[in-house]
N, C-alpha and C. Protein backbone atom coordinates (compact mmCIF):
# COMPACT_ATOMS: atom_id res chain seq x y z
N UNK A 1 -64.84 177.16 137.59
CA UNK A 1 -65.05 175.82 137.08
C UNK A 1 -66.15 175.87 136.03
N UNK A 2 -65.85 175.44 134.72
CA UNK A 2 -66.78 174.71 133.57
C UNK A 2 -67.44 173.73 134.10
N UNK A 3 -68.79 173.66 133.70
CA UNK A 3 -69.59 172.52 133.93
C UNK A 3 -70.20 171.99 132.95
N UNK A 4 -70.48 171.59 131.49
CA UNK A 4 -71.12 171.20 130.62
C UNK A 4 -71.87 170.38 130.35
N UNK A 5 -73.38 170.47 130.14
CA UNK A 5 -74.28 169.21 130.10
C UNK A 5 -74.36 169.25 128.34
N UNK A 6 -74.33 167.99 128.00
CA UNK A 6 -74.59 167.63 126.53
C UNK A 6 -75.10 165.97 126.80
N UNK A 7 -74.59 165.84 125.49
CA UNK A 7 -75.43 164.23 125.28
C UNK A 7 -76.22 164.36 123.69
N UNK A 8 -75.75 163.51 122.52
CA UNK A 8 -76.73 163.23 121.75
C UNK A 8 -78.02 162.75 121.70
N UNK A 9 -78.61 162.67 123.03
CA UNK A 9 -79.59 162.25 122.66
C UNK A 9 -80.26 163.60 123.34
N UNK A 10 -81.87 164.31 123.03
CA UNK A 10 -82.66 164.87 123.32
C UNK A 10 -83.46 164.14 124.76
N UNK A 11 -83.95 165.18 125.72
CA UNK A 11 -85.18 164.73 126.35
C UNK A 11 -84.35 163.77 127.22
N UNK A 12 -83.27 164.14 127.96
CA UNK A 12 -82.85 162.93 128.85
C UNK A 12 -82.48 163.36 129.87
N UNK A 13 -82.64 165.29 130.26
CA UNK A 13 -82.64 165.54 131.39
C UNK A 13 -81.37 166.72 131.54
N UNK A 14 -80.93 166.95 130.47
CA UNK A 14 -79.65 168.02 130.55
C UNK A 14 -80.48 169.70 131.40
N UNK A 15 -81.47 169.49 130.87
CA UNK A 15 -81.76 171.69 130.85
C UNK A 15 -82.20 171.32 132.48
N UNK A 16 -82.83 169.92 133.13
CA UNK A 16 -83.37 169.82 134.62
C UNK A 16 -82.25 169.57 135.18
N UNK A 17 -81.03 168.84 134.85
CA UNK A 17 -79.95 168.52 135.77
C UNK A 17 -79.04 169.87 136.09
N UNK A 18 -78.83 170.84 134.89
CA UNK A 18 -78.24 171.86 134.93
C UNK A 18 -78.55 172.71 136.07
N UNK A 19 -79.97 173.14 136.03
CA UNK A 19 -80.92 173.50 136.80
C UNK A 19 -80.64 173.02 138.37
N UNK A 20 -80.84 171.96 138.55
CA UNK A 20 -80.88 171.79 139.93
C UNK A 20 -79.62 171.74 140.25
N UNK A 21 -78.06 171.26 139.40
CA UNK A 21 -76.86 171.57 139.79
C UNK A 21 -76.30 173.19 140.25
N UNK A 22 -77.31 173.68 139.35
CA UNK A 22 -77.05 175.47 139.58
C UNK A 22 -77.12 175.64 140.90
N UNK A 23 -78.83 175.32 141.69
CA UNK A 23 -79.44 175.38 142.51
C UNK A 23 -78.62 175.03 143.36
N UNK A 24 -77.98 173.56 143.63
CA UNK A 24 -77.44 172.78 144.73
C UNK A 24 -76.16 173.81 145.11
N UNK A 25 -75.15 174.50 144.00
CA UNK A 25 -74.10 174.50 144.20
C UNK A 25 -74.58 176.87 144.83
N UNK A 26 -75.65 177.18 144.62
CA UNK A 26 -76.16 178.13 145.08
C UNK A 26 -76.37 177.96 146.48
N UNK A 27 -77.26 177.26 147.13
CA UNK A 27 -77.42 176.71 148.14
C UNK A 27 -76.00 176.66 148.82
N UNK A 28 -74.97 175.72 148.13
CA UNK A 28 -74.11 175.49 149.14
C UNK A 28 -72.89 177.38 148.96
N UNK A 29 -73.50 178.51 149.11
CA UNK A 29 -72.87 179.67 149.08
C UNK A 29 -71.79 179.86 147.65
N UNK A 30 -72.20 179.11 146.66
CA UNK A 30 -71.10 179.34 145.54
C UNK A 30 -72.26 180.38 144.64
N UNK A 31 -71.46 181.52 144.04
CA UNK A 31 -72.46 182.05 142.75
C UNK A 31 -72.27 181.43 141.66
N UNK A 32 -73.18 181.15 140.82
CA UNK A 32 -72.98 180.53 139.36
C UNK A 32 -73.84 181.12 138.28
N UNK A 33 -72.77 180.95 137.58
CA UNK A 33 -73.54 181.71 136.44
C UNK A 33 -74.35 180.33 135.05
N UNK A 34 -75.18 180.83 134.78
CA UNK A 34 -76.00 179.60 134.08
C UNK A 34 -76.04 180.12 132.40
N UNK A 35 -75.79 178.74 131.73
CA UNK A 35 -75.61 179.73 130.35
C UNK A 35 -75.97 178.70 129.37
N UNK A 36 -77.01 179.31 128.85
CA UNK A 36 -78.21 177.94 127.68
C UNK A 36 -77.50 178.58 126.29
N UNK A 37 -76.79 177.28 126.08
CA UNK A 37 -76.47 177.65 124.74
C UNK A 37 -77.55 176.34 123.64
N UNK A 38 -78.61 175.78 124.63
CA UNK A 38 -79.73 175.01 123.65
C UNK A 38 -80.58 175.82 123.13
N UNK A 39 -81.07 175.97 121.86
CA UNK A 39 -82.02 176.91 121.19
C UNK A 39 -83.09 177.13 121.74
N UNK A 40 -83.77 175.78 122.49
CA UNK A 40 -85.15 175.72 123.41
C UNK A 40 -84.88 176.47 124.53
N UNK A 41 -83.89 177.06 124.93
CA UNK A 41 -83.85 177.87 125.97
C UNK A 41 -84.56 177.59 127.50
N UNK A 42 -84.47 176.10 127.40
CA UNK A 42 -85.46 175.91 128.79
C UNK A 42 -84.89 176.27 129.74
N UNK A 43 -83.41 176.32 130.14
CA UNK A 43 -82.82 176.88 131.48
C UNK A 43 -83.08 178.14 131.78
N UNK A 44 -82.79 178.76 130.61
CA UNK A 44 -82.84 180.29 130.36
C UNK A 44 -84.17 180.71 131.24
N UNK A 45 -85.11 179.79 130.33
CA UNK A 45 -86.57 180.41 130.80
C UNK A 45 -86.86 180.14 132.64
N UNK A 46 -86.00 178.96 133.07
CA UNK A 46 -86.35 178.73 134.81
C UNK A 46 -85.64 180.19 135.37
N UNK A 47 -84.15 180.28 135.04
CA UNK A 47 -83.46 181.64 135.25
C UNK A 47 -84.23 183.11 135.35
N UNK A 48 -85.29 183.13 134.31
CA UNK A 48 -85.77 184.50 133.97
C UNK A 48 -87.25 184.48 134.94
N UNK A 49 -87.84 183.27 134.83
CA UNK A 49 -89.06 183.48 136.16
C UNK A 49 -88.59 182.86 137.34
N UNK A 50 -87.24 182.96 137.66
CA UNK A 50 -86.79 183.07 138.90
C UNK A 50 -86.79 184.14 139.20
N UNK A 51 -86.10 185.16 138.16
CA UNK A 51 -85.92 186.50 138.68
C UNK A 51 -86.95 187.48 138.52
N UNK A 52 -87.97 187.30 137.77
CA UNK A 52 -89.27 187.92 137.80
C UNK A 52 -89.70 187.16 139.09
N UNK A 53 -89.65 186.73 140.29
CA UNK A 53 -89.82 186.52 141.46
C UNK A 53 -89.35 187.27 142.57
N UNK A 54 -88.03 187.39 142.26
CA UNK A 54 -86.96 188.37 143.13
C UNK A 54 -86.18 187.05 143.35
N UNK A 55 -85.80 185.97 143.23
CA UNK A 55 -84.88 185.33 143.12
C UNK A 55 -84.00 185.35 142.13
N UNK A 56 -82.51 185.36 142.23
CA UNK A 56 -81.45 185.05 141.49
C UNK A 56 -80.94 183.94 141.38
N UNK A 57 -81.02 183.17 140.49
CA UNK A 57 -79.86 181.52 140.52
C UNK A 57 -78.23 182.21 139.57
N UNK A 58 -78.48 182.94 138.92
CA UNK A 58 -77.66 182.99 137.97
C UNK A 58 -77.04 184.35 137.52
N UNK A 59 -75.46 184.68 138.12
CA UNK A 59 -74.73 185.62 138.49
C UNK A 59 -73.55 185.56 137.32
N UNK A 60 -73.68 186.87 136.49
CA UNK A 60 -72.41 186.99 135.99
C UNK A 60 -71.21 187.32 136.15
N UNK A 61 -69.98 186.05 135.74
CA UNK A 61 -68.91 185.86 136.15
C UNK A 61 -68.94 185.88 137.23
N UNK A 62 -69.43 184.54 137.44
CA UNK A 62 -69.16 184.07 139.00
C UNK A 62 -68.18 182.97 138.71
N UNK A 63 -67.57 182.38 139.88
CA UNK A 63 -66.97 180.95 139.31
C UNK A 63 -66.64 179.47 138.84
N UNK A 64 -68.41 179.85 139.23
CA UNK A 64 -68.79 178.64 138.47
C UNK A 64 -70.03 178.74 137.10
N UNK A 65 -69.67 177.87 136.57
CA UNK A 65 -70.37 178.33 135.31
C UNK A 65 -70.90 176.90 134.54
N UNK A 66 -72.10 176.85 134.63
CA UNK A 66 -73.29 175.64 134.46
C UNK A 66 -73.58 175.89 133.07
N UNK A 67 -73.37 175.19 131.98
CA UNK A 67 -73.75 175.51 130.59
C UNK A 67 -74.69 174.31 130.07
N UNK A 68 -75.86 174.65 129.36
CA UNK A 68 -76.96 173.46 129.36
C UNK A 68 -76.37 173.85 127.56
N UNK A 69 -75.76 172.55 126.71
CA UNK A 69 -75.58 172.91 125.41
C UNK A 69 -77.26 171.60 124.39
N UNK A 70 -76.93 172.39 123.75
CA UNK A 70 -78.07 171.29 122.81
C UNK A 70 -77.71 170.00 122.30
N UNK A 71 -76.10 170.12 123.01
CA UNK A 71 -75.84 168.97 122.11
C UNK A 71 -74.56 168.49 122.05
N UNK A 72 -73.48 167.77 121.26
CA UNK A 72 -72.65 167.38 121.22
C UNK A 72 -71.65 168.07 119.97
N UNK A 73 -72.56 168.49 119.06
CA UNK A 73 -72.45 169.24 117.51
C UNK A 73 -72.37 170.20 117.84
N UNK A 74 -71.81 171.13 116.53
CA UNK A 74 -71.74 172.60 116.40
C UNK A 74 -70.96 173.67 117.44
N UNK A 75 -71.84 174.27 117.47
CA UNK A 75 -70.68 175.82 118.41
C UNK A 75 -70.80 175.54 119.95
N UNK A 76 -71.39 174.78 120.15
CA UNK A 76 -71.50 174.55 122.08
C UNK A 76 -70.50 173.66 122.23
N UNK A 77 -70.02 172.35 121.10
CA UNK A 77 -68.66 171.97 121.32
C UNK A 77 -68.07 172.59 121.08
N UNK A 78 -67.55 173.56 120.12
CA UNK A 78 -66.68 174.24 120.29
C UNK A 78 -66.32 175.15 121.85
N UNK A 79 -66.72 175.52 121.76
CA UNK A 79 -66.62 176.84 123.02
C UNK A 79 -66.98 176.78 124.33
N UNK A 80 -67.96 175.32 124.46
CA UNK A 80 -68.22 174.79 125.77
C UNK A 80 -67.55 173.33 126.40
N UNK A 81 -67.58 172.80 125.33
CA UNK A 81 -67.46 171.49 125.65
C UNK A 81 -65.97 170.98 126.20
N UNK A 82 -65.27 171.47 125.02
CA UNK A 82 -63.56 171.54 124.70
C UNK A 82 -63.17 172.15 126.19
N UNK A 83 -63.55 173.14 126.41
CA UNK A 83 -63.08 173.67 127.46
C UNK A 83 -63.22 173.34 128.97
N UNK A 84 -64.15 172.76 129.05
CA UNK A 84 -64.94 172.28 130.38
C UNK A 84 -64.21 171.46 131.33
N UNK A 85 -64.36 171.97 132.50
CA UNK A 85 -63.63 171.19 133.50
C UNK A 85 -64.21 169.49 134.01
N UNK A 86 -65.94 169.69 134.09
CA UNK A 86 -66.47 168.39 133.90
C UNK A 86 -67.70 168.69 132.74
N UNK A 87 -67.64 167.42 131.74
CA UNK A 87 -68.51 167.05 130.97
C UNK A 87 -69.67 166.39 131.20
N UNK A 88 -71.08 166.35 131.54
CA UNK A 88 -71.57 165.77 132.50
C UNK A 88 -72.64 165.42 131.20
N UNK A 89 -73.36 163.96 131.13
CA UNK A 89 -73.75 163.49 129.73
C UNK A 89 -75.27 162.49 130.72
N UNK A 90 -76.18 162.97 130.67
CA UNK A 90 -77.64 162.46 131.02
C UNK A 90 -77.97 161.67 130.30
N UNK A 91 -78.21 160.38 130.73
CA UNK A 91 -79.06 159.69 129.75
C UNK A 91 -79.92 158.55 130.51
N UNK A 92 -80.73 157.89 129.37
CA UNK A 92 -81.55 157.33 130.13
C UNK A 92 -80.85 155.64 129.95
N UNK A 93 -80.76 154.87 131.25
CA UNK A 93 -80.17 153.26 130.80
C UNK A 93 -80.77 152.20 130.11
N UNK A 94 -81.08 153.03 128.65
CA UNK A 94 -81.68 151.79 127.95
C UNK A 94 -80.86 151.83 126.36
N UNK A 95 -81.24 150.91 125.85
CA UNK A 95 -80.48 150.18 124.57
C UNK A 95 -80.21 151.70 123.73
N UNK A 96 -81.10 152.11 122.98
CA UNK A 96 -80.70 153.33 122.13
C UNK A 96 -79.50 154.49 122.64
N UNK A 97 -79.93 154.88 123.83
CA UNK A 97 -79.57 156.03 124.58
C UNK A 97 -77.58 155.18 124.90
N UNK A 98 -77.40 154.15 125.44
CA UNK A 98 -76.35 153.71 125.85
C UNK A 98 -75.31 153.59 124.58
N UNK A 99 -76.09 153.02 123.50
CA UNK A 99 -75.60 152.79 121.92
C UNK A 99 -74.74 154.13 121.62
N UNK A 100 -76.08 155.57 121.94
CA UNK A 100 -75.58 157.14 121.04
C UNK A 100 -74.45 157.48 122.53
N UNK A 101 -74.98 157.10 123.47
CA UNK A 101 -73.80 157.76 124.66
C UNK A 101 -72.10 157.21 124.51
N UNK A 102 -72.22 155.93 124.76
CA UNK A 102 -70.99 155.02 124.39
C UNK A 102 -70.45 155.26 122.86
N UNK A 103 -70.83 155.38 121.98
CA UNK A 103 -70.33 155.94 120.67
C UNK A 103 -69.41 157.02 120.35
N UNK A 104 -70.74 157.98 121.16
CA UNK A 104 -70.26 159.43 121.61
C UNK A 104 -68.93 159.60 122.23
N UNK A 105 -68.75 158.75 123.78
CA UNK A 105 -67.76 158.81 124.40
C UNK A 105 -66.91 158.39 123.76
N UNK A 106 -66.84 157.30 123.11
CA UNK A 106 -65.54 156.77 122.58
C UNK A 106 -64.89 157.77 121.06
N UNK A 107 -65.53 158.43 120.82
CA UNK A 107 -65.49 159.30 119.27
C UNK A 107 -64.53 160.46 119.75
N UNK A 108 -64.33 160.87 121.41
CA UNK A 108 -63.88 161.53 122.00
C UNK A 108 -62.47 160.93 121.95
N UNK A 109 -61.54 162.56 122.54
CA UNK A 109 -60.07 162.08 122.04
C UNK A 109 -60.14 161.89 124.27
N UNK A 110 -59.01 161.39 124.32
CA UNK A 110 -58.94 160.92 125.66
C UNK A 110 -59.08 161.54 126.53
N UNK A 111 -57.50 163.26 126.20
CA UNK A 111 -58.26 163.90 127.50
C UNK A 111 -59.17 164.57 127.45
N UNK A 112 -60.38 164.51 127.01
CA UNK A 112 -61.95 164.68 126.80
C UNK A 112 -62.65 163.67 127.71
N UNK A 113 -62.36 162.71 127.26
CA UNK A 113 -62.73 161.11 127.90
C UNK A 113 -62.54 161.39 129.71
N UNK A 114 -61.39 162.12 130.15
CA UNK A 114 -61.27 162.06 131.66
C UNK A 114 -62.24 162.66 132.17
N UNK A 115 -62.89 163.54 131.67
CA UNK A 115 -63.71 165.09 132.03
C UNK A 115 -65.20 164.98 132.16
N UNK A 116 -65.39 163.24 131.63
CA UNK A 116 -66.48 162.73 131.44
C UNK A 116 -67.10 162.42 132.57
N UNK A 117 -69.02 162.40 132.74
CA UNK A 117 -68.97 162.26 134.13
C UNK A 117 -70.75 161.98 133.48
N UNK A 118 -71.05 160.94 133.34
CA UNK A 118 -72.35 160.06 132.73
C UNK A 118 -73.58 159.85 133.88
N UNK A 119 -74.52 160.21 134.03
CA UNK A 119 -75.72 160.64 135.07
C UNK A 119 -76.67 159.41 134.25
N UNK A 120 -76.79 158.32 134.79
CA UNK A 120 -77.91 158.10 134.61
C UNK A 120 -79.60 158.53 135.14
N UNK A 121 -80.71 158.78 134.35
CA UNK A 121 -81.44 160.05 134.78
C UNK A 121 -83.13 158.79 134.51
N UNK A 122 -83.55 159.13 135.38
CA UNK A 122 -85.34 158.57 134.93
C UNK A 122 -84.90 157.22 135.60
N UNK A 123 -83.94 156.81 136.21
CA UNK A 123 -83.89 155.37 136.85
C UNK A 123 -85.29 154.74 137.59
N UNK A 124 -85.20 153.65 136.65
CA UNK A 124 -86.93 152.67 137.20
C UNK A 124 -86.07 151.29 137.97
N UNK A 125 -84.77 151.18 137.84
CA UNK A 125 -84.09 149.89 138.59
C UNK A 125 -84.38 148.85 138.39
N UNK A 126 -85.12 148.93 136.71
CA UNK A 126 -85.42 147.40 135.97
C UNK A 126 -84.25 146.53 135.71
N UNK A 127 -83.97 145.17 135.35
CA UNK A 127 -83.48 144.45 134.66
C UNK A 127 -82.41 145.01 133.38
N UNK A 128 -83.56 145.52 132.95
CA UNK A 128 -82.78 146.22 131.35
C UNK A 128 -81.96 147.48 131.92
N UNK A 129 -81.95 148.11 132.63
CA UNK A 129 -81.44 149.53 133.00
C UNK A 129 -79.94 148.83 134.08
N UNK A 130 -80.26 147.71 134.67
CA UNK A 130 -79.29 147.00 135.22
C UNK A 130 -78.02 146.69 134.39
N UNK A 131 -78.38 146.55 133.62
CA UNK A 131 -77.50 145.64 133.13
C UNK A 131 -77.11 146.22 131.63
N UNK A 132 -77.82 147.41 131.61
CA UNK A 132 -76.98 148.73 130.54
C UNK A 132 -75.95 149.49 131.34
N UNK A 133 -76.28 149.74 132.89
CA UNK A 133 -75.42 150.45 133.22
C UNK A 133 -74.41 149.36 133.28
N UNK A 134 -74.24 147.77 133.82
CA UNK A 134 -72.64 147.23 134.04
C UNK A 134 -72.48 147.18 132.55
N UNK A 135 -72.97 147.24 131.66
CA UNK A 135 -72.02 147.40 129.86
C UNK A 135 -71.58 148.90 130.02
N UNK A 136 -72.14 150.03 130.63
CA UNK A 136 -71.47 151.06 130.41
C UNK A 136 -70.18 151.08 131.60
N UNK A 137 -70.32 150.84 132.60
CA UNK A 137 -69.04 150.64 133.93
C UNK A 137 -68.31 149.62 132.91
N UNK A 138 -68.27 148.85 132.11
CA UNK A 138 -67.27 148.20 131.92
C UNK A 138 -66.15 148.97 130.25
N UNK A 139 -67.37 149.82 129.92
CA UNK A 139 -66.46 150.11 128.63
C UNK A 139 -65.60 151.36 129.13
N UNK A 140 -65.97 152.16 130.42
CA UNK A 140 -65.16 153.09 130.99
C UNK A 140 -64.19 152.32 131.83
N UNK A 141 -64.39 151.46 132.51
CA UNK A 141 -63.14 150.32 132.65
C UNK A 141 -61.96 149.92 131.74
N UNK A 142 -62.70 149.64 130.76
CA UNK A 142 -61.67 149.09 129.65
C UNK A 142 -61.11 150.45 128.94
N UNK A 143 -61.68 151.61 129.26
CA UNK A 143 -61.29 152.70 128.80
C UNK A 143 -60.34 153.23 130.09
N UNK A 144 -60.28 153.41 130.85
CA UNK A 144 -59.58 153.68 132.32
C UNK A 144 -59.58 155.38 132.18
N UNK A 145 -61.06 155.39 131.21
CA UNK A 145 -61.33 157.29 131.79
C UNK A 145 -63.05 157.38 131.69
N UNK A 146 -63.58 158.58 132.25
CA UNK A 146 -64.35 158.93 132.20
C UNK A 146 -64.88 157.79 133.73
N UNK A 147 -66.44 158.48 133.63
CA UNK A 147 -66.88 158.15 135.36
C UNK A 147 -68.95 157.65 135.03
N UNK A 148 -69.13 157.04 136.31
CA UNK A 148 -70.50 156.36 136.23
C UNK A 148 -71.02 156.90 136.90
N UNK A 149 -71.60 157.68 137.55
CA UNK A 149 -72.22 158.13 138.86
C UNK A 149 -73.84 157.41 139.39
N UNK A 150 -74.03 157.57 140.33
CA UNK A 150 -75.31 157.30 140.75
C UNK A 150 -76.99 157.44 139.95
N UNK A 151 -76.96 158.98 139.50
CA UNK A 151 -78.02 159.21 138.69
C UNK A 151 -78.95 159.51 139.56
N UNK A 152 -80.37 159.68 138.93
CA UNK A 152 -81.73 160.30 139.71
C UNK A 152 -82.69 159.74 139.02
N UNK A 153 -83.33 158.76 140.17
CA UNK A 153 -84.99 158.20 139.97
C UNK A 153 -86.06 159.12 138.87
N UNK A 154 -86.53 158.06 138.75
CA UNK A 154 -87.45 158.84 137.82
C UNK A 154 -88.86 159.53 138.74
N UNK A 155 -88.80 161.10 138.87
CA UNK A 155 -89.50 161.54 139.84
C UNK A 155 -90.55 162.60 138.94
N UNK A 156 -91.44 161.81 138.55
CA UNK A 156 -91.95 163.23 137.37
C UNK A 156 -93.02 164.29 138.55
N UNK A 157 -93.37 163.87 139.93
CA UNK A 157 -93.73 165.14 140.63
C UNK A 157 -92.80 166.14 141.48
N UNK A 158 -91.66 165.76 140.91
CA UNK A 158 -90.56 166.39 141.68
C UNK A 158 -89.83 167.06 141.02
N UNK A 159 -89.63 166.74 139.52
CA UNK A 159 -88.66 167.44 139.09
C UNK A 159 -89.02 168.41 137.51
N UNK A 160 -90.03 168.10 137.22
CA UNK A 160 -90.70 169.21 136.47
C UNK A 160 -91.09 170.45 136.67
N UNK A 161 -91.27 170.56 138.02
CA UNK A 161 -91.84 171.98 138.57
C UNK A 161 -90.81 173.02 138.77
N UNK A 162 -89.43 172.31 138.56
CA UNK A 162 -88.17 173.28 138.96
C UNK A 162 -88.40 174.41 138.00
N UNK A 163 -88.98 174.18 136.45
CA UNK A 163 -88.69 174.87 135.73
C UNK A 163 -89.94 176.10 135.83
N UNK A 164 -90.95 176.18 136.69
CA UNK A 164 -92.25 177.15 137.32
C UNK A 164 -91.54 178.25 137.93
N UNK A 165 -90.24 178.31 138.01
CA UNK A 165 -89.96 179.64 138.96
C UNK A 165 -90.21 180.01 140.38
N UNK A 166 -89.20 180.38 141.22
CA UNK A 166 -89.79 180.34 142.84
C UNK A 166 -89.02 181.36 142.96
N UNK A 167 -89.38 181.53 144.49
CA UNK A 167 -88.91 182.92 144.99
C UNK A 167 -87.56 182.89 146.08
N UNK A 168 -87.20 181.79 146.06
CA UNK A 168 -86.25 181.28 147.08
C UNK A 168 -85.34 179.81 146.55
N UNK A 169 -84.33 179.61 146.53
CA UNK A 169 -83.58 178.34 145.89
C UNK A 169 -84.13 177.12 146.67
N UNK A 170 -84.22 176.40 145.64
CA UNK A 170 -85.17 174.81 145.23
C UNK A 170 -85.16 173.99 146.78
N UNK A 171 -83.34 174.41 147.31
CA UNK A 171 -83.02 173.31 148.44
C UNK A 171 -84.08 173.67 149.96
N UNK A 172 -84.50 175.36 149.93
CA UNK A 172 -84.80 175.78 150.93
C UNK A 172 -86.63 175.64 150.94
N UNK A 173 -86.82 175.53 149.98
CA UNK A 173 -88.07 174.72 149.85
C UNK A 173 -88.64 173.71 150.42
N UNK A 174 -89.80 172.94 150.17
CA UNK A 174 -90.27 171.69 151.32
C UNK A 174 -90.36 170.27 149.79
N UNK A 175 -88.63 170.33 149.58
CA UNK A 175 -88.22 169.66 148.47
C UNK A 175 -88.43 168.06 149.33
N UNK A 176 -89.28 167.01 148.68
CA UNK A 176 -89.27 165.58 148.96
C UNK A 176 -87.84 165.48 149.94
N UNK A 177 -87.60 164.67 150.83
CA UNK A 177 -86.97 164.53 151.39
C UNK A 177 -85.75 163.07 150.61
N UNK A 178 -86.46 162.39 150.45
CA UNK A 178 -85.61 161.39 149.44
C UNK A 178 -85.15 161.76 148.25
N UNK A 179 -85.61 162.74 147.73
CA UNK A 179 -85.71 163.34 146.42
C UNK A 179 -84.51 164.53 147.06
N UNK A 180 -84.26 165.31 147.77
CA UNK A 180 -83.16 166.18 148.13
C UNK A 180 -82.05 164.76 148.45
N UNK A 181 -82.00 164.11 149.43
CA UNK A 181 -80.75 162.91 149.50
C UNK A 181 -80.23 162.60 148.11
N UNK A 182 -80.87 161.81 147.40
CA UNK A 182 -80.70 161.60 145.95
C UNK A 182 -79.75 162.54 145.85
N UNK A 183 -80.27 164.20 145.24
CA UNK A 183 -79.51 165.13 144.66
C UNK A 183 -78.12 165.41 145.73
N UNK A 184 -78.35 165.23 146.15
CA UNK A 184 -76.74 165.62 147.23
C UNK A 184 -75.84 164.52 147.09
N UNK A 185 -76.49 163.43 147.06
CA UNK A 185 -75.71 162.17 146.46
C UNK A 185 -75.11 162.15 145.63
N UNK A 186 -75.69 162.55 144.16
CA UNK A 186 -75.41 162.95 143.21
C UNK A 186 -74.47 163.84 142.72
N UNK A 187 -74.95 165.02 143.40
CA UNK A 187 -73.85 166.28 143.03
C UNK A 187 -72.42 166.55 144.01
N UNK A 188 -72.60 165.79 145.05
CA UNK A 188 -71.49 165.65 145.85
C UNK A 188 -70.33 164.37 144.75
N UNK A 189 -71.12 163.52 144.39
CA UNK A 189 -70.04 162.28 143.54
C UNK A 189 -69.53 163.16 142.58
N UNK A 190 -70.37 164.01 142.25
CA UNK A 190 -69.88 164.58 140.79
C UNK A 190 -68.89 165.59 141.41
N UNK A 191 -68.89 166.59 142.36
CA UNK A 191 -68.43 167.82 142.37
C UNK A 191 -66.66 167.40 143.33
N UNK A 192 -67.23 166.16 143.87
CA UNK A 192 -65.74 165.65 145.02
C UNK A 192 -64.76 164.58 144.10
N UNK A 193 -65.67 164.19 143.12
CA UNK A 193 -65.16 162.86 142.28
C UNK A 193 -63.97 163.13 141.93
């Protein structure tokens, strides 16, 4: 299975979601292989001081395969995106981010559109974030493809440190306890959806 994180917008959580999807689907006995085709190489870099630990997240040709792309442009659509079994698109639920996401999605040819699978990420459960996500549930409605999922609180002591490197996968750790529910929430909607 393809997994592809993109999204036009920067800074909304693709190289951390990749990351802990790697992690979750490690944990649950699958190997995956992890593959940064973003220039910043931030996955790359959690991958490499994992294994300067003696931990492995990331196995070649395994069968699942987690790709963090930079983007929506250039050679990561080509060769990642197109191909991908789910398209998975982070963003944050506010006016700009919903504008470049919804654009995005719709610029897509349809069966692209099914493969779609939209994370809202940094959730504060304001007013404004309310009521971006029912404009986005309704244009995938009126579209009758692509998907809304749950998303992940905005946890900045929880989810920055993934990228410090450990010696053992993230789940087996003394990971927040609400903060592990969340992610199983999450990656179960996405992976059973």
């Amino acid at each position: 299975m393809l997994i592809a994180l993109t999204g036009d917008k920067g800074g909304v959580g693709k190289s951390t979601i990749a990351i802990l999807l790697a992690e979750w689907l490690v944990m649950k006995g699958h190997a995956v292989t992890v593959i940064d085709a973003d220039p910043n190489q931030t996955s790359q870099t959690c991958v490499d001081k994992c294994k300067e630990q003696g931990y492995q997240i990331s196995t070649p040709g395994a069968p699942y395969t987690v790709v963090d792309t930079a983007g929506t442009s250039g050679s990561s659509l080509q060769k990642y995106i197109r191909q991908a079994d789910l398209i998975l698109v982070p963003f944050q639920p506010h006016v700009a981010d919903l504008e470049t996401v919804v654009g995005w999605f719709l610029s897509l040819n349809e069966n692209l559109q099914r493969h779609v699978v939209f994370i809202p990420n940094r959730l504060a459960h304001t007013k404004e974030q309310r009521d971006g996500l029912a404009e986005l549930q309704a244009v995938l409605a009126e579209q009758g493809r692509g998907r809304l999922v749950s998303g992940l609180s905005n946890r900045p002591a929880v989810y920055p440190p993934v990228f410090n490197g450990r010696k053992e996968n993230l789940f087996r750790t003394k990971l927040d306890q609400s903060a592990e529910a969340e992610l199983r929430q999450l990656f179960e909607s996405i992976l059973e959806g």
